[in-house]
PDB file of N, CA and C in Angstrom:
ATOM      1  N   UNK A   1      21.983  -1.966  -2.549  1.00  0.00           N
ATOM      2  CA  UNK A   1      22.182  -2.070  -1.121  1.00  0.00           C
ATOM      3  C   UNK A   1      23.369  -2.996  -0.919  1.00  0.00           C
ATOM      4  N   UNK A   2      24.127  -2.337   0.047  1.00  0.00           N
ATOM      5  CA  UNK A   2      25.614  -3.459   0.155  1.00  0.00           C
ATOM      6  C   UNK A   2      26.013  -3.023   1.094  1.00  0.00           C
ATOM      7  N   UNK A   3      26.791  -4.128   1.729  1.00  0.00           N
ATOM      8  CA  UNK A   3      27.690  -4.221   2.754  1.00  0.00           C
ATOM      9  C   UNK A   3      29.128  -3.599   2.761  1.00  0.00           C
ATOM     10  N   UNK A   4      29.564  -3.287   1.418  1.00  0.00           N
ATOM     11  CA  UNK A   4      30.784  -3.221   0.672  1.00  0.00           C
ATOM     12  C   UNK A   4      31.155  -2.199   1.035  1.00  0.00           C
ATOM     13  N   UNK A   5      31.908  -1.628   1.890  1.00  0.00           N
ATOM     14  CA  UNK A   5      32.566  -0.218   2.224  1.00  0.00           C
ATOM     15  C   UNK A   5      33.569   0.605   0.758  1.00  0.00           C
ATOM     16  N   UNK A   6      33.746  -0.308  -0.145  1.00  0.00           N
ATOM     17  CA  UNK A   6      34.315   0.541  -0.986  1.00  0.00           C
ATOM     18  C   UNK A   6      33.175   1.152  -2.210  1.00  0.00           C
ATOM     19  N   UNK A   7      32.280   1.004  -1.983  1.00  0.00           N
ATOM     20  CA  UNK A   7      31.659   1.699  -2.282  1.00  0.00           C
ATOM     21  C   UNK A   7      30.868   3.354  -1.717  1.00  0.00           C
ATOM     22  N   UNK A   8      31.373   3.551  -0.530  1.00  0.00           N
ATOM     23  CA  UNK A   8      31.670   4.393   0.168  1.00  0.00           C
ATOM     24  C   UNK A   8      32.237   5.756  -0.504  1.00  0.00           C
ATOM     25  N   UNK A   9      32.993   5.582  -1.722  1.00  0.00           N
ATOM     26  CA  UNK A   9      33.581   6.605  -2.362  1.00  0.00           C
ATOM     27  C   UNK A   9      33.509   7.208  -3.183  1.00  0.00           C
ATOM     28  N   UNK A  10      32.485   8.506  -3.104  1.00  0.00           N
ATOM     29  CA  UNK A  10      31.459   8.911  -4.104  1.00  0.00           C
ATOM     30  C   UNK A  10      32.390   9.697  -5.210  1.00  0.00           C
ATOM     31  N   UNK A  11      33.880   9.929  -4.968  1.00  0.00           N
ATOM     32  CA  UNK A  11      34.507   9.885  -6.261  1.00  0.00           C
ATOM     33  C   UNK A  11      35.175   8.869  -7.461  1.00  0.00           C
ATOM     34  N   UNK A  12      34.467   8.023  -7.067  1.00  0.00           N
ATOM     35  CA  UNK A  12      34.695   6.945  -8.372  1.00  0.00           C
ATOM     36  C   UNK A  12      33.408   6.870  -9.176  1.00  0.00           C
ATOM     37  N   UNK A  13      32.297   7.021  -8.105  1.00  0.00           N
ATOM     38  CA  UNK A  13      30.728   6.592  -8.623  1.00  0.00           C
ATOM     39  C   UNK A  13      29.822   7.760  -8.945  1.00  0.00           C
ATOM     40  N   UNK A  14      29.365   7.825 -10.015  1.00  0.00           N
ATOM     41  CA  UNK A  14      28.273   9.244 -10.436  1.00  0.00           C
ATOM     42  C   UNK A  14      27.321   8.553 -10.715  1.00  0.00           C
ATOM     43  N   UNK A  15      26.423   9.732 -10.677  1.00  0.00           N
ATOM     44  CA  UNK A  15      24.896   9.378 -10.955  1.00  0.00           C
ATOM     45  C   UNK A  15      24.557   8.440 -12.322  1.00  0.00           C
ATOM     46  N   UNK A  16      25.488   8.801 -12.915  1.00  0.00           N
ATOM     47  CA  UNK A  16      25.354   8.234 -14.498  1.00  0.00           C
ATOM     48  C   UNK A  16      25.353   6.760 -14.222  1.00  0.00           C
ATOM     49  N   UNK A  17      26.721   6.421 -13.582  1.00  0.00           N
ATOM     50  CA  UNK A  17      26.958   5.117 -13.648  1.00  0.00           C
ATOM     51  C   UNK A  17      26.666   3.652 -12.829  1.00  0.00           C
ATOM     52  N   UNK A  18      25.802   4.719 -12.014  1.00  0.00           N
ATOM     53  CA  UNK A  18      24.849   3.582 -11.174  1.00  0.00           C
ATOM     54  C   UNK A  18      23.365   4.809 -10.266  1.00  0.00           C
ATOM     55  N   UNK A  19      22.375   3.886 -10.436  1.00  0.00           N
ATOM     56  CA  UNK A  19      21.193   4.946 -10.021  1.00  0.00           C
ATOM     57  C   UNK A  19      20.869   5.739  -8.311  1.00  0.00           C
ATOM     58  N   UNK A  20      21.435   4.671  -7.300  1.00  0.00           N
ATOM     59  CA  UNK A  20      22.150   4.706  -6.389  1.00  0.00           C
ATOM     60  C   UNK A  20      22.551   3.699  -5.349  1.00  0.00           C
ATOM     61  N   UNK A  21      23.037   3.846  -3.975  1.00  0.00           N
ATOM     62  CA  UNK A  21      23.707   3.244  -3.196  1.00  0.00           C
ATOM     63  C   UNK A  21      23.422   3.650  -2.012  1.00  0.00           C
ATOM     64  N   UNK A  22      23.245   2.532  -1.150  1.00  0.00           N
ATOM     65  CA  UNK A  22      22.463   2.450  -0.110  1.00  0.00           C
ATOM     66  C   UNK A  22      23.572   1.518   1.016  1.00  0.00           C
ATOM     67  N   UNK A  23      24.264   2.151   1.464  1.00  0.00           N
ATOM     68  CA  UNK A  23      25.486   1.160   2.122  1.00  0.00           C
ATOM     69  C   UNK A  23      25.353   0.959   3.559  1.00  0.00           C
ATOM     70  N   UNK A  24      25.296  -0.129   3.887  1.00  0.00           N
ATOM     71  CA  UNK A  24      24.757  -0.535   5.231  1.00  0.00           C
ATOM     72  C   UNK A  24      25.914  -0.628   6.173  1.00  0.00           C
ATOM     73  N   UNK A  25      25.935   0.168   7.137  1.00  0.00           N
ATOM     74  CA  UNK A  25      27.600   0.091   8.032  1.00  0.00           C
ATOM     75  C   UNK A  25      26.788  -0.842   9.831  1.00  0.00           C
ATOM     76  N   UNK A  26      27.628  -1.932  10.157  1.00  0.00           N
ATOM     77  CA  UNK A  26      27.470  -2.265  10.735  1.00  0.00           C
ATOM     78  C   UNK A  26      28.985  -3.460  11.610  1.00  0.00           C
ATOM     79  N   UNK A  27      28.968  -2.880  12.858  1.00  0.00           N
ATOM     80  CA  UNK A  27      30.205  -3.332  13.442  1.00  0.00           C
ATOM     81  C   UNK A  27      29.620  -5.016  13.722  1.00  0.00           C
ATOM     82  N   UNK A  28      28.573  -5.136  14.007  1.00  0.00           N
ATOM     83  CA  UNK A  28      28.291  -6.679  13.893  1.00  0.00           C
ATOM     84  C   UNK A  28      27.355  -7.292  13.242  1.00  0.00           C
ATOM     85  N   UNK A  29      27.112  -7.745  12.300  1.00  0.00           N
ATOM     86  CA  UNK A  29      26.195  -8.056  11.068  1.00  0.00           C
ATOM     87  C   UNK A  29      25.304  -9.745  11.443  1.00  0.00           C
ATOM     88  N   UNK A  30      24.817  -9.924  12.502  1.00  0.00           N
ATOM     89  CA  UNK A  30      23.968 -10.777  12.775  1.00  0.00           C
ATOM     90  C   UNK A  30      22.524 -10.147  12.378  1.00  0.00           C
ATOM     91  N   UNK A  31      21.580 -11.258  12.829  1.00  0.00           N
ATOM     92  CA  UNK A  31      20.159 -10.814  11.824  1.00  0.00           C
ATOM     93  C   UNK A  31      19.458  -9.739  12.616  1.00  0.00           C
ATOM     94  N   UNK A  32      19.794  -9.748  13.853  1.00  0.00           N
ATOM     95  CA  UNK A  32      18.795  -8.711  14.479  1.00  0.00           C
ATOM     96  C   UNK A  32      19.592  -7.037  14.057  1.00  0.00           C
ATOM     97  N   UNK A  33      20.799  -6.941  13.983  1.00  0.00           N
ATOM     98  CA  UNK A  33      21.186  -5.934  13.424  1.00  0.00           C
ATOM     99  C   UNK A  33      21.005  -5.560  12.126  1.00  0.00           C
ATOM    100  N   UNK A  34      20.789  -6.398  11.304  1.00  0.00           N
ATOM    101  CA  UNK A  34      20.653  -6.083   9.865  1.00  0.00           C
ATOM    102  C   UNK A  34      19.326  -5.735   9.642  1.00  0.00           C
ATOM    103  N   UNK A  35      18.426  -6.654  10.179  1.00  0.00           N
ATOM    104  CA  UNK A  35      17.343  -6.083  10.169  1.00  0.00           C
ATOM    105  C   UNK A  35      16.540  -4.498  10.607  1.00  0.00           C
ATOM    106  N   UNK A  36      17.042  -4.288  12.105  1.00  0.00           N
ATOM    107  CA  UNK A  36      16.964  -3.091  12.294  1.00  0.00           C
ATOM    108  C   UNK A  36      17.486  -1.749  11.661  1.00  0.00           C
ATOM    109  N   UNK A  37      18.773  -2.001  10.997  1.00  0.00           N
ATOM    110  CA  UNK A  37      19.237  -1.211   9.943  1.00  0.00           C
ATOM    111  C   UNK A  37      19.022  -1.139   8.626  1.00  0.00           C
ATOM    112  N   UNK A  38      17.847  -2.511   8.276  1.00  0.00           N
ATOM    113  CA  UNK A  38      17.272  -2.145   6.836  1.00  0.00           C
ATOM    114  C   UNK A  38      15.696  -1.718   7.125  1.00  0.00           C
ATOM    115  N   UNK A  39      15.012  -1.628   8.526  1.00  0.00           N
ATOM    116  CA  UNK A  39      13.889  -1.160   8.812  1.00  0.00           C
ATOM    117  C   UNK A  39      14.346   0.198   9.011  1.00  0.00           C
ATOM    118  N   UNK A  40      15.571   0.905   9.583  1.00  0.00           N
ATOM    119  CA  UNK A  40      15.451   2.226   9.007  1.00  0.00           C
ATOM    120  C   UNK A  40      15.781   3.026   8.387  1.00  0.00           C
ATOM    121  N   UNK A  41      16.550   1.831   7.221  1.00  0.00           N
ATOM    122  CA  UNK A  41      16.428   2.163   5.884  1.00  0.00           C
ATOM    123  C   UNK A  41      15.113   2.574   5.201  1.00  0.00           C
ATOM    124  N   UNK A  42      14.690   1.539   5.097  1.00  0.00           N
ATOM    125  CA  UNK A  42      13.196   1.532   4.112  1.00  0.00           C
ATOM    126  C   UNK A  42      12.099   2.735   4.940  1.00  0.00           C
ATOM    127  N   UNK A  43      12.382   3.049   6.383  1.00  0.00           N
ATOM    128  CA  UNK A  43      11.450   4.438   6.548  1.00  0.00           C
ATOM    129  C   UNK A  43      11.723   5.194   5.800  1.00  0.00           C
ATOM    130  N   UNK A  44      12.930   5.469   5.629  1.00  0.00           N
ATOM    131  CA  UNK A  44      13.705   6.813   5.141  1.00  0.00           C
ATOM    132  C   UNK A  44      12.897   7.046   3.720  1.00  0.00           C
ATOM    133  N   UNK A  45      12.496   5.663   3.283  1.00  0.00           N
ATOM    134  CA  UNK A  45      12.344   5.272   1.775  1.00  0.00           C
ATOM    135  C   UNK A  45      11.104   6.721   1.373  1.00  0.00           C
ATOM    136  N   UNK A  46      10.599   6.598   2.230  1.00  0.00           N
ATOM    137  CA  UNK A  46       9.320   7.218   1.998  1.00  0.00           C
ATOM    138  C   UNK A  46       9.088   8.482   2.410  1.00  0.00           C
ATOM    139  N   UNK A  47      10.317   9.173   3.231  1.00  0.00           N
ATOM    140  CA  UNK A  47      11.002  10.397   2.908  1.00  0.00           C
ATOM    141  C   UNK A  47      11.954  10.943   1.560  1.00  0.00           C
ATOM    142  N   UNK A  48      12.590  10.164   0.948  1.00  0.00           N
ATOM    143  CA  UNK A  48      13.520  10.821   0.351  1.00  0.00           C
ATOM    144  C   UNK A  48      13.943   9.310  -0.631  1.00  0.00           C
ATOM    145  N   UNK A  49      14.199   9.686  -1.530  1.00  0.00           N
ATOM    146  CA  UNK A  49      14.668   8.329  -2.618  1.00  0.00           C
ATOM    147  C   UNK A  49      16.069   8.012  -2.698  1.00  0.00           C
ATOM    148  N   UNK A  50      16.534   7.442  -2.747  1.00  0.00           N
ATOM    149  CA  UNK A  50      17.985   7.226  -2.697  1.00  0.00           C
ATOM    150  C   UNK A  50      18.532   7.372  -4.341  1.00  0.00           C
ATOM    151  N   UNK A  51      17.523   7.688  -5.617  1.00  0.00           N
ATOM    152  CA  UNK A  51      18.363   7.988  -7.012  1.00  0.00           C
ATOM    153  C   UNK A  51      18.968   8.969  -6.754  1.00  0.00           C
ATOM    154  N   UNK A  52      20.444   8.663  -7.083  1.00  0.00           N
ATOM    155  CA  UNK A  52      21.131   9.872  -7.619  1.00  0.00           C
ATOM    156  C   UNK A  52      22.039  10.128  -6.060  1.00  0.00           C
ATOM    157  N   UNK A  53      21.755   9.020  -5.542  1.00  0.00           N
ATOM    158  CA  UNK A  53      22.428   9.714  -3.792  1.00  0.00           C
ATOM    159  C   UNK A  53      23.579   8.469  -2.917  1.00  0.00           C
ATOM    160  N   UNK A  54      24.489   8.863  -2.201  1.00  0.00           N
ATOM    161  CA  UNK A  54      25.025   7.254  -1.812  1.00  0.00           C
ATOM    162  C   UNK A  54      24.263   7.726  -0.270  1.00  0.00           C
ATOM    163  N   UNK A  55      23.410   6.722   0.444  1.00  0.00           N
ATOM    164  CA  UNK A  55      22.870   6.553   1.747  1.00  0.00           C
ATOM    165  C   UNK A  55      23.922   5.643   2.277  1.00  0.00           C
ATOM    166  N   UNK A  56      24.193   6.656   3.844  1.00  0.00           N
ATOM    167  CA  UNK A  56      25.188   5.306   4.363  1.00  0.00           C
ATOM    168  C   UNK A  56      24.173   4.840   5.558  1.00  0.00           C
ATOM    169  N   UNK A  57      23.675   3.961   6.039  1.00  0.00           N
ATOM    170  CA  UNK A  57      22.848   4.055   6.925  1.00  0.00           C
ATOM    171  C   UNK A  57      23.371   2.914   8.121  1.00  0.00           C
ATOM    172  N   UNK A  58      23.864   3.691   9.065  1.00  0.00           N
ATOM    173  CA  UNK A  58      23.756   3.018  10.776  1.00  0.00           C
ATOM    174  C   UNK A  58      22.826   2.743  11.833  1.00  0.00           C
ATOM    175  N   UNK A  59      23.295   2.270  12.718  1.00  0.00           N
ATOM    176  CA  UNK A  59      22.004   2.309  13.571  1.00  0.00           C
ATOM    177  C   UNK A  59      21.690   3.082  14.387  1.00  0.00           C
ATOM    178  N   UNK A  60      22.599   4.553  14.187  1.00  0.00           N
ATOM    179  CA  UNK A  60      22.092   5.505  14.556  1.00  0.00           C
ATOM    180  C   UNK A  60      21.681   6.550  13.946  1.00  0.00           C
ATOM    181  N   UNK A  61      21.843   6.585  12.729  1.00  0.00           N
ATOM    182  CA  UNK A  61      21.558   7.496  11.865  1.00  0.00           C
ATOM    183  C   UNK A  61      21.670   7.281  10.495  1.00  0.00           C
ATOM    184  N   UNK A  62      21.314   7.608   9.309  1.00  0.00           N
ATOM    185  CA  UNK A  62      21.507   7.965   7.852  1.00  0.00           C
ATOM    186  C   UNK A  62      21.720   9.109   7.228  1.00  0.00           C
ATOM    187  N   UNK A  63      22.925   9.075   6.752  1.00  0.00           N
ATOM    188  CA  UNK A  63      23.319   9.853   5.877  1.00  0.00           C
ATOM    189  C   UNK A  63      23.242  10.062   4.507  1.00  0.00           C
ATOM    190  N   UNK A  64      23.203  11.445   3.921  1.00  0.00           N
ATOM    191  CA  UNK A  64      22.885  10.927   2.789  1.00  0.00           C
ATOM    192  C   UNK A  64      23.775  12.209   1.527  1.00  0.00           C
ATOM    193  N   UNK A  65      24.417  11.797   0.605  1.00  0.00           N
ATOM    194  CA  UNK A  65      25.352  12.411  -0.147  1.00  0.00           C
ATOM    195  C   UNK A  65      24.810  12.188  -1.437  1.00  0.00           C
ATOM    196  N   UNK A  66      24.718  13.159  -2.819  1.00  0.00           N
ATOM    197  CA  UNK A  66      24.775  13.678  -3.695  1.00  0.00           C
ATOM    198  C   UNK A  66      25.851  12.192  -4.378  1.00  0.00           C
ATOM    199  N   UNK A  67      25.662  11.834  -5.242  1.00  0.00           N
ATOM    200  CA  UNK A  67      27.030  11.195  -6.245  1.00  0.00           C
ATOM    201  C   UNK A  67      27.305  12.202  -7.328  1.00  0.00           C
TER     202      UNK A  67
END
């Protein structure tokens, strides 16, 4: 899980070389935002696993891509 936008670029990163990535996009990163964007993270959790996938997750939505 990271803040790190360059990780964003699922042609450097494969499944091999990391299990996956969970990238948190947020225009203002105080606690009430982070929080709400890792609570709907972790719903998602229990839909769908993030191995093998980069999740970009906002606070309006999650996306989710193949590495």
């Amino acid at each position: 899980m990271t803040l790190d936008l360059d990780f964003s670029n699922v042609s450097v990163y494969s499944s091999e070389d990391v299990p996956g990535i969970v990238l948190l996009r947020m225009n203002e990163q105080s606690i009430d935002t982070t929080l709400t964007i890792v609570e709907r993270t972790l719903s998602v959790f229990g839909e769908e696993t993030p191995i093998g996938k980069l999740w970009i997750v906002d606070k309006k939505k999650v996306r989710v891509r193949e590495l």
